[in-house]
PDB file of N, CA and C in Angstrom:
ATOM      1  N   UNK A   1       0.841  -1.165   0.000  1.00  0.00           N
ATOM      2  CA  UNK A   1       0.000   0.000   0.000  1.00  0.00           C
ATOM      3  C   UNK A   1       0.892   1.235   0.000  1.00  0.00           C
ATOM      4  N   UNK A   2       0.658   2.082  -1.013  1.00  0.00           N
ATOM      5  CA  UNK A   2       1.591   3.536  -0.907  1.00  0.00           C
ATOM      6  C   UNK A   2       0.676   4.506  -0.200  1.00  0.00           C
ATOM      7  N   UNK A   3       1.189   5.829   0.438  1.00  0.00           N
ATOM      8  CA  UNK A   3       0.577   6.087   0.795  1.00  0.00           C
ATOM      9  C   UNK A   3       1.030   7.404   0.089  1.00  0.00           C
ATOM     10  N   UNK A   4       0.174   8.247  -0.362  1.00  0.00           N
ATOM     11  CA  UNK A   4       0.538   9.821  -1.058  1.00  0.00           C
ATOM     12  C   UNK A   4       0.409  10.666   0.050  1.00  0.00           C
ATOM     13  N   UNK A   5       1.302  11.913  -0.295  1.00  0.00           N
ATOM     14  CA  UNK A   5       1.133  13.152   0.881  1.00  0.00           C
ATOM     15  C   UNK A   5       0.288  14.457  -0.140  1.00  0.00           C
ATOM     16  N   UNK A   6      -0.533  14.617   0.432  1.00  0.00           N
ATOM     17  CA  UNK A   6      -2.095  15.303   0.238  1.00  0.00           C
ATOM     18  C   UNK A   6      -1.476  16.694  -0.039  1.00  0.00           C
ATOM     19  N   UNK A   7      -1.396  17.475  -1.042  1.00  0.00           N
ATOM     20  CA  UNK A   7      -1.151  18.960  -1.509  1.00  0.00           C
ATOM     21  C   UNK A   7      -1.750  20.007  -0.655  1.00  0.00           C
ATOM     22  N   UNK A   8      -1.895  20.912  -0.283  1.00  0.00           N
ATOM     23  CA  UNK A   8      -2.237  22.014   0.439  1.00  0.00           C
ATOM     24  C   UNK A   8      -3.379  22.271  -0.161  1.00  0.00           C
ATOM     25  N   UNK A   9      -4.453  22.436   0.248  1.00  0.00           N
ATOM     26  CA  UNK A   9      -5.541  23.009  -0.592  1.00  0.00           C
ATOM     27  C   UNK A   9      -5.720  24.470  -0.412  1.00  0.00           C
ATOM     28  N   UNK A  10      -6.141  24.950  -1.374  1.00  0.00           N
ATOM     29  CA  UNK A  10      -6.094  26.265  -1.421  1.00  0.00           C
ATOM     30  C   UNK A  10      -6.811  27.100  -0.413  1.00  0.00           C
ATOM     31  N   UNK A  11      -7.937  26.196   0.276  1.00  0.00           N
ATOM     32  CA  UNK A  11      -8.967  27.057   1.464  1.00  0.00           C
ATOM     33  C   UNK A  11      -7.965  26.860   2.566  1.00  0.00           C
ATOM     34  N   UNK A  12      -7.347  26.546   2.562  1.00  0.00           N
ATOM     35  CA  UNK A  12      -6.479  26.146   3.927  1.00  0.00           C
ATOM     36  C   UNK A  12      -5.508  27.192   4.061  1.00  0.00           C
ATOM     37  N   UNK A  13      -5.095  27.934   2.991  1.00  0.00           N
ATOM     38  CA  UNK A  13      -3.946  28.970   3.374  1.00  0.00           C
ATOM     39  C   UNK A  13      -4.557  30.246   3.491  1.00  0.00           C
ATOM     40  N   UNK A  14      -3.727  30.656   4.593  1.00  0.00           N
ATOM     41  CA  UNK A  14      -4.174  32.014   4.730  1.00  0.00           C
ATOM     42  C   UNK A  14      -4.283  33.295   4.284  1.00  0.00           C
ATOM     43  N   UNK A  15      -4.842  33.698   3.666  1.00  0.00           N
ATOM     44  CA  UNK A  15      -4.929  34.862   2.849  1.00  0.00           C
ATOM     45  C   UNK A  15      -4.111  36.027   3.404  1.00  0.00           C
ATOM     46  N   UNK A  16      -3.787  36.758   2.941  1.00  0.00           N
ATOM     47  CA  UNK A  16      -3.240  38.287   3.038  1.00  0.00           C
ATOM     48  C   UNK A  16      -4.293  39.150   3.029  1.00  0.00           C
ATOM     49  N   UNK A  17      -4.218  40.136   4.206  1.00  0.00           N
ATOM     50  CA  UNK A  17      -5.196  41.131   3.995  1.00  0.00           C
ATOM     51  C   UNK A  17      -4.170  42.174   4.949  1.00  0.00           C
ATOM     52  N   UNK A  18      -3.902  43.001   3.631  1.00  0.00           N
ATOM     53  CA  UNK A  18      -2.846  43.926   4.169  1.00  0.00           C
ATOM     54  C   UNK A  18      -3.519  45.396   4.892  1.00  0.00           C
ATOM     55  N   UNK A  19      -5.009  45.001   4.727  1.00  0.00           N
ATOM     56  CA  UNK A  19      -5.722  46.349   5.242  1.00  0.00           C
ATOM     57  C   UNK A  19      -5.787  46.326   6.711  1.00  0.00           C
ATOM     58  N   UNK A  20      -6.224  44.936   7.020  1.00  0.00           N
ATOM     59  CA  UNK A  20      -6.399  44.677   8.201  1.00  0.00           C
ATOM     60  C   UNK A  20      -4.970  44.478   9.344  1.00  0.00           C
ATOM     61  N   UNK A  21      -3.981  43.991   8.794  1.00  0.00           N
ATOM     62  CA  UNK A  21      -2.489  44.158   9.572  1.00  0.00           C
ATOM     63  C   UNK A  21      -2.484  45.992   9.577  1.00  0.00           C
ATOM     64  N   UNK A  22      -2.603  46.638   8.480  1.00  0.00           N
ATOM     65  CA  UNK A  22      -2.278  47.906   8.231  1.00  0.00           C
ATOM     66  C   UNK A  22      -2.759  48.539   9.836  1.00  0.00           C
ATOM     67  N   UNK A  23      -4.397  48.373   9.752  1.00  0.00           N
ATOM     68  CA  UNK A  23      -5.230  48.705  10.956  1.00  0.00           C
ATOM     69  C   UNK A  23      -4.797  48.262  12.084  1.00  0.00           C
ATOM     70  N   UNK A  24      -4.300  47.291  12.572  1.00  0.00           N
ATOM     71  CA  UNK A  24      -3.864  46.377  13.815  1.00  0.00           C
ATOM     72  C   UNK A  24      -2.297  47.099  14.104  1.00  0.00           C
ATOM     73  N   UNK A  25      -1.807  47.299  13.528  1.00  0.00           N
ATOM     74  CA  UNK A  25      -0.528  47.932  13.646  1.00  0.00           C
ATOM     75  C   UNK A  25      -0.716  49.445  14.189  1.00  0.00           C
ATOM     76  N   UNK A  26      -1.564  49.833  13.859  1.00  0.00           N
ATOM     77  CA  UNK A  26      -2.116  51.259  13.873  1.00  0.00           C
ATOM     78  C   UNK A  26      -2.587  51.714  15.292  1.00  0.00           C
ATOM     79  N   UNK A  27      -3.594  50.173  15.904  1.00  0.00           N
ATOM     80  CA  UNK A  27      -3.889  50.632  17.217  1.00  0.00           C
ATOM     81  C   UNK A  27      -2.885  49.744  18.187  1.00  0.00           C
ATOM     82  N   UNK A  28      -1.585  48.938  17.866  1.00  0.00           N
ATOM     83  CA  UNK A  28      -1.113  48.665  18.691  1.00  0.00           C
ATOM     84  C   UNK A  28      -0.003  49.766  18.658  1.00  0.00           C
ATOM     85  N   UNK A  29       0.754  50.608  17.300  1.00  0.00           N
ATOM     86  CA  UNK A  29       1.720  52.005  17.930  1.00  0.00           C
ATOM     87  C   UNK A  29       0.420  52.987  18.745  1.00  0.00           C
ATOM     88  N   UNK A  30      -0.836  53.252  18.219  1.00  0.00           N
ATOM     89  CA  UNK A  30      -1.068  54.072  19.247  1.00  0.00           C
ATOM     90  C   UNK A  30      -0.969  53.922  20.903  1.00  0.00           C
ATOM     91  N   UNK A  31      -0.960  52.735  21.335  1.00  0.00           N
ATOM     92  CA  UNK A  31      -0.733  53.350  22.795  1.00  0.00           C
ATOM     93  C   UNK A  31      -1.864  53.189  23.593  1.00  0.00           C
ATOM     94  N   UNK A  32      -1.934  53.198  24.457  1.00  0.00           N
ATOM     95  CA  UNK A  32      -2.785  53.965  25.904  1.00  0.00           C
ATOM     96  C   UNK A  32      -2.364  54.868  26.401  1.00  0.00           C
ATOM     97  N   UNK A  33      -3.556  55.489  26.994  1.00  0.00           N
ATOM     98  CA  UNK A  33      -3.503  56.874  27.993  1.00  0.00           C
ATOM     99  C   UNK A  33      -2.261  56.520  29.030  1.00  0.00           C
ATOM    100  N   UNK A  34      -1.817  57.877  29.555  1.00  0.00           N
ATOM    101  CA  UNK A  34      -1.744  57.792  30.866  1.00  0.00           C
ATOM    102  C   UNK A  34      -2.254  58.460  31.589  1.00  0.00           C
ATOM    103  N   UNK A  35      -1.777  58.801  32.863  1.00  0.00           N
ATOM    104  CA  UNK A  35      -2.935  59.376  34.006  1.00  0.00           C
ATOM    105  C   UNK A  35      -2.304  61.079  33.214  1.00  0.00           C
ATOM    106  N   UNK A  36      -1.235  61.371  32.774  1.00  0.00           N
ATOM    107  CA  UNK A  36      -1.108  62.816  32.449  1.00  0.00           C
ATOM    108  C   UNK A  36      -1.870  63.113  31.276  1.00  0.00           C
ATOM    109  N   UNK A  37      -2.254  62.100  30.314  1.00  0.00           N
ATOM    110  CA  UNK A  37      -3.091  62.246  29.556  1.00  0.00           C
ATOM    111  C   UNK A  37      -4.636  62.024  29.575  1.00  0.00           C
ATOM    112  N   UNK A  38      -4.999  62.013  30.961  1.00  0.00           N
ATOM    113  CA  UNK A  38      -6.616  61.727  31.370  1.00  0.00           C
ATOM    114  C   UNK A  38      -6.578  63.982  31.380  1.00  0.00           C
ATOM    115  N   UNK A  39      -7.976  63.728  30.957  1.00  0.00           N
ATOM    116  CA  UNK A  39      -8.251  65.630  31.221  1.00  0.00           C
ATOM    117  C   UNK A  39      -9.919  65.533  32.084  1.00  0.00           C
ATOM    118  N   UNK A  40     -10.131  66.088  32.078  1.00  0.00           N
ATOM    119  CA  UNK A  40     -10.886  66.718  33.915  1.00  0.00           C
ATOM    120  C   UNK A  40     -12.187  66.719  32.636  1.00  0.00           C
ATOM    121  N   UNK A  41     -13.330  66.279  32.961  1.00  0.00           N
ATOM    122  CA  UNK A  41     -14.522  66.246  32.165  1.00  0.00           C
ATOM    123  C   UNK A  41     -14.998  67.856  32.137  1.00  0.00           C
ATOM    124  N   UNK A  42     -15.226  68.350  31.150  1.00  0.00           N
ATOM    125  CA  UNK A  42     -15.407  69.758  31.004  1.00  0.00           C
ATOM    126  C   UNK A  42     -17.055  70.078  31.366  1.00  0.00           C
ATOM    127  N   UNK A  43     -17.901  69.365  32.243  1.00  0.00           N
ATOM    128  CA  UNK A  43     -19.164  69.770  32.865  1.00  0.00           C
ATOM    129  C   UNK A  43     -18.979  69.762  34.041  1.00  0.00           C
ATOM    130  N   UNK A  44     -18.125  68.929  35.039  1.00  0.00           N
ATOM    131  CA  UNK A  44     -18.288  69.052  36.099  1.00  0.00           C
ATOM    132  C   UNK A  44     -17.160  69.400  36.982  1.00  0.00           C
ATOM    133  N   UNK A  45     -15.738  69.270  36.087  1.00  0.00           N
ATOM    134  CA  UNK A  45     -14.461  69.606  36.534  1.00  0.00           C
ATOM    135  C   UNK A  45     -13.583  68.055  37.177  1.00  0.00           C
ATOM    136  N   UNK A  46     -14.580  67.069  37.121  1.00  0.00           N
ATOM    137  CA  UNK A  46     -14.337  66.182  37.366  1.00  0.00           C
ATOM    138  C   UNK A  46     -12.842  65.126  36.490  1.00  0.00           C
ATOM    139  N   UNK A  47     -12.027  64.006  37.158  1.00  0.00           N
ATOM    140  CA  UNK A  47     -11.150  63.328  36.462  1.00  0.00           C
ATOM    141  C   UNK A  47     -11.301  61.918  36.620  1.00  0.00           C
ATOM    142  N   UNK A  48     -11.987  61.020  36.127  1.00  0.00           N
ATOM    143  CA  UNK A  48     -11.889  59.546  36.537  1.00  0.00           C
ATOM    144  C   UNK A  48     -10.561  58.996  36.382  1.00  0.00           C
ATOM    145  N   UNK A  49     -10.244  57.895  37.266  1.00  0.00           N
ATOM    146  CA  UNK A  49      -9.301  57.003  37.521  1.00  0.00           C
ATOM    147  C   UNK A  49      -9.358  55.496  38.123  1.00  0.00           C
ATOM    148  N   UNK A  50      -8.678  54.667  37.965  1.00  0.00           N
ATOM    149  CA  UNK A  50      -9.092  53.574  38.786  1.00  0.00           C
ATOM    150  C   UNK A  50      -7.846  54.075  39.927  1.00  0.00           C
ATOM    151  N   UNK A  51      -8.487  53.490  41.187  1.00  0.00           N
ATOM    152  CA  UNK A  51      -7.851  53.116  42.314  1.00  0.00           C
ATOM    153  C   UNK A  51      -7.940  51.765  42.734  1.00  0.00           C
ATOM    154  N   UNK A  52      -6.128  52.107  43.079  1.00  0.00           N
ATOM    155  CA  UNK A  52      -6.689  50.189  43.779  1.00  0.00           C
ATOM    156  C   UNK A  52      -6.118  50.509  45.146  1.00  0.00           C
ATOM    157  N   UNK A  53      -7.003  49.458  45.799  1.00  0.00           N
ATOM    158  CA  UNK A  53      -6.306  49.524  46.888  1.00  0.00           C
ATOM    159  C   UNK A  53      -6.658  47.956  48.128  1.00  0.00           C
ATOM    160  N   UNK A  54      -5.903  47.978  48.838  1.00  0.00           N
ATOM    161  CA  UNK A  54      -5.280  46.561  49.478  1.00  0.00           C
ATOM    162  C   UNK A  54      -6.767  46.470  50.530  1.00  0.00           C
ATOM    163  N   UNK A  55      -7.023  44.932  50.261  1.00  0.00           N
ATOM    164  CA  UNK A  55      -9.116  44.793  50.466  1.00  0.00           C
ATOM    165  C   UNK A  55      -8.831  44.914  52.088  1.00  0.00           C
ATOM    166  N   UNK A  56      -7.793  44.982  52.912  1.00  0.00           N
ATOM    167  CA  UNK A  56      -7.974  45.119  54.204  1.00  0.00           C
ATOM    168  C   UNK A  56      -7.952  46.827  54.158  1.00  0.00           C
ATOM    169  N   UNK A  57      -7.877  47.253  53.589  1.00  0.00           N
ATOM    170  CA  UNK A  57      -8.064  49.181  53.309  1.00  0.00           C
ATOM    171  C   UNK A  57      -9.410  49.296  53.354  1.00  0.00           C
ATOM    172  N   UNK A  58      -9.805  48.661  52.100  1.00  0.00           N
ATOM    173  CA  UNK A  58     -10.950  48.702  51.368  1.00  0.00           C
ATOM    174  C   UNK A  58     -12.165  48.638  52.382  1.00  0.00           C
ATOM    175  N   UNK A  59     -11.993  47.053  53.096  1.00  0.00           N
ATOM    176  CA  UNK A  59     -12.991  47.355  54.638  1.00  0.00           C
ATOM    177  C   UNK A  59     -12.980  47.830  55.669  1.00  0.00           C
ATOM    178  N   UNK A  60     -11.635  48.450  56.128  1.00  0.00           N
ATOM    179  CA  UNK A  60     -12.036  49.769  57.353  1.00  0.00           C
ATOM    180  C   UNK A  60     -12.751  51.167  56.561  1.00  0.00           C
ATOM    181  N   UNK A  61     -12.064  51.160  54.904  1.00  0.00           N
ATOM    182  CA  UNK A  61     -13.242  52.287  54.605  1.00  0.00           C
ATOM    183  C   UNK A  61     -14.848  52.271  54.598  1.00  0.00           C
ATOM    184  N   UNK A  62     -15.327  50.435  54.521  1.00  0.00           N
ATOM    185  CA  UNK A  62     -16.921  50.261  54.504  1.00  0.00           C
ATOM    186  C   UNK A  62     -16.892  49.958  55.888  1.00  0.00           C
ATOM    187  N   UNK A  63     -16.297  49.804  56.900  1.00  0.00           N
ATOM    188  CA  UNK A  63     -16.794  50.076  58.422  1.00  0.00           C
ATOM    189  C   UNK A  63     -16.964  51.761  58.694  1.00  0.00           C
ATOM    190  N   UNK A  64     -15.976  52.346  58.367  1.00  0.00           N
ATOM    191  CA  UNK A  64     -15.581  53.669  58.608  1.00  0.00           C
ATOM    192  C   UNK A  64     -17.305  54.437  58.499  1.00  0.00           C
ATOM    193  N   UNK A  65     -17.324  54.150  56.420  1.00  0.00           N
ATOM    194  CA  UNK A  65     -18.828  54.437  55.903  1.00  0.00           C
ATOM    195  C   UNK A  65     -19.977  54.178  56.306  1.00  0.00           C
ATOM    196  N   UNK A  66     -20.088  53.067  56.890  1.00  0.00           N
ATOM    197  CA  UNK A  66     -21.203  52.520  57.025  1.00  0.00           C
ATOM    198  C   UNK A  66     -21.647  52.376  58.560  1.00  0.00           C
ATOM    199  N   UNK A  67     -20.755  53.095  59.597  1.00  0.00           N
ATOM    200  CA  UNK A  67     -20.603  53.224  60.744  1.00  0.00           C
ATOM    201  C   UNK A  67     -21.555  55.204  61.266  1.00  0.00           C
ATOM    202  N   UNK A  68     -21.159  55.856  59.867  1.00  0.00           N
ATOM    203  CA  UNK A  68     -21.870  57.031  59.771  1.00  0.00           C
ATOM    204  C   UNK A  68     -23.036  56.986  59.321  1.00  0.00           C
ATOM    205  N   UNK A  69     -24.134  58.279  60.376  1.00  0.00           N
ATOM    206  CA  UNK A  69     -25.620  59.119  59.904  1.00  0.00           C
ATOM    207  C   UNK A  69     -25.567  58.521  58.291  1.00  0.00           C
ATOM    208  N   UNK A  70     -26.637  57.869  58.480  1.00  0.00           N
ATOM    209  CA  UNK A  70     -26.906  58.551  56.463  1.00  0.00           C
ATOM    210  C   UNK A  70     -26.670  57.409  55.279  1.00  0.00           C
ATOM    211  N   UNK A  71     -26.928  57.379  54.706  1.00  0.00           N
ATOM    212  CA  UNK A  71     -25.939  56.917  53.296  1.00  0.00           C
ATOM    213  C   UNK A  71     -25.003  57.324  52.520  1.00  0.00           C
ATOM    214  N   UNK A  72     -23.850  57.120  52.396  1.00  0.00           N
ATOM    215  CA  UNK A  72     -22.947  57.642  51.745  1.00  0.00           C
ATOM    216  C   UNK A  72     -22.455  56.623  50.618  1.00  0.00           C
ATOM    217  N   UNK A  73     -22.179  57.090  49.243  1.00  0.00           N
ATOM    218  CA  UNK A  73     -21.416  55.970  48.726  1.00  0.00           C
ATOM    219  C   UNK A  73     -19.656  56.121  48.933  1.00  0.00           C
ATOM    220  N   UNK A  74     -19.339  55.187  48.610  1.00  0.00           N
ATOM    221  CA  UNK A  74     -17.284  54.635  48.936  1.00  0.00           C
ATOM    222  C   UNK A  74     -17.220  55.776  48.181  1.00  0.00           C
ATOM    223  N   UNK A  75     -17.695  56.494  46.780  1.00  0.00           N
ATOM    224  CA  UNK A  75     -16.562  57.030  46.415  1.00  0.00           C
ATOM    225  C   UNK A  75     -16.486  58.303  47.175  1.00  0.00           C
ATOM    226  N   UNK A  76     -17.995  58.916  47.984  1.00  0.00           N
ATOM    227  CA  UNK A  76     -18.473  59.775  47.887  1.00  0.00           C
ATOM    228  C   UNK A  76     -17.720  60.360  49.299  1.00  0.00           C
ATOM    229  N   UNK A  77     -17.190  58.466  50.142  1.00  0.00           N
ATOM    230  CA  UNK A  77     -17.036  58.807  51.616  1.00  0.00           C
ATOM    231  C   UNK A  77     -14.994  58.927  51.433  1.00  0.00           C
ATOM    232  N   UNK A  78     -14.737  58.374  50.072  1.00  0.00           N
ATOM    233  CA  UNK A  78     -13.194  58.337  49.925  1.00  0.00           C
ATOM    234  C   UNK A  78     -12.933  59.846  49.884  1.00  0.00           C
ATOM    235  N   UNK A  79     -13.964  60.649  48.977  1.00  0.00           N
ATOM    236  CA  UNK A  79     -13.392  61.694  48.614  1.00  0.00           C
ATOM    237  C   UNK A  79     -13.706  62.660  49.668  1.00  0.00           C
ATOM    238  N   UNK A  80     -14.624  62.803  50.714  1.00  0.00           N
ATOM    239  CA  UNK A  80     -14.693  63.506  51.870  1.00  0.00           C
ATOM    240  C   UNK A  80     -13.679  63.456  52.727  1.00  0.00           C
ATOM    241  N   UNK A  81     -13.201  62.010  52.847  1.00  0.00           N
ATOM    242  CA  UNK A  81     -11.706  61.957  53.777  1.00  0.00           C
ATOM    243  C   UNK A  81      -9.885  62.213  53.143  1.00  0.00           C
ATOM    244  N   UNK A  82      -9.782  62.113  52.147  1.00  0.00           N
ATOM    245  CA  UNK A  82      -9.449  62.792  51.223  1.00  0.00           C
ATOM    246  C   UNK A  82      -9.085  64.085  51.308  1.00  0.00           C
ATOM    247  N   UNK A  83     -10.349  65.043  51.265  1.00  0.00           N
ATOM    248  CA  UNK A  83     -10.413  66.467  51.390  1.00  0.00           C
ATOM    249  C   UNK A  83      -9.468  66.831  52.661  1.00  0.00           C
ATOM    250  N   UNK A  84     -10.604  66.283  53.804  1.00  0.00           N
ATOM    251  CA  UNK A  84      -9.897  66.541  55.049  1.00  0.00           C
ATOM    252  C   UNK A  84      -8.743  66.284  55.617  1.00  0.00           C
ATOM    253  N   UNK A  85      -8.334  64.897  54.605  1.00  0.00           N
ATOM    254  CA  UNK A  85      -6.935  64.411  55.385  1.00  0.00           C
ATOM    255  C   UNK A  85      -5.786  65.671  54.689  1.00  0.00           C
ATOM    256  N   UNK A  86      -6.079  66.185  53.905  1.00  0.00           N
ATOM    257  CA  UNK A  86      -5.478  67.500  52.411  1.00  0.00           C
ATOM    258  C   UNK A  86      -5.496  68.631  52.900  1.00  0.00           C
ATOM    259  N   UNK A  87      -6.352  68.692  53.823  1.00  0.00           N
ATOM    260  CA  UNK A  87      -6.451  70.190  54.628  1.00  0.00           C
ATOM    261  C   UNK A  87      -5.275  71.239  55.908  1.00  0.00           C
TER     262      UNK A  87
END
């Protein structure tokens, strides 16, 4: 019994599409932000960011919060202590 080795068929190779590398190249030199390139939302003066921070932080700030009058949200009670600790 011989056995033949099977030619490449033509659906099997991968085409060239130089538009699409063109594009992919394009948004991998552009980059990401950094925090000097975040700008302050022009309605409220505001700047989003992520914070991280270490989850034994994280729950003396929801004892801290949730220990006070009222409802407050985390970001609302980060940025009040924040202020004051800045003062």
């Amino acid at each position: 019994m011989v056995i033949k080795k099977k030619g490449i068929k033509e659906h099997l190779v991968q085409p060239n599409f130089p538009d699409i590398e063109e594009a992919v190249e394009k948004v991998i030199s552009r980059g990401g932000k950094t925090t000097a390139d975040d700008t302050p939302d022009q309605k409220n003066g505001e700047t989003r960011f992520t914070l991280r921070l270490p989850h034994s932080l994280l729950k003396s700030v929801d004892v801290a919060r949730k220990s006070r009058i009222g409802t407050v949200s985390r970001n609302q009670f980060i940025v009040e202590m924040l202020n004051k600790a800045l003062k």
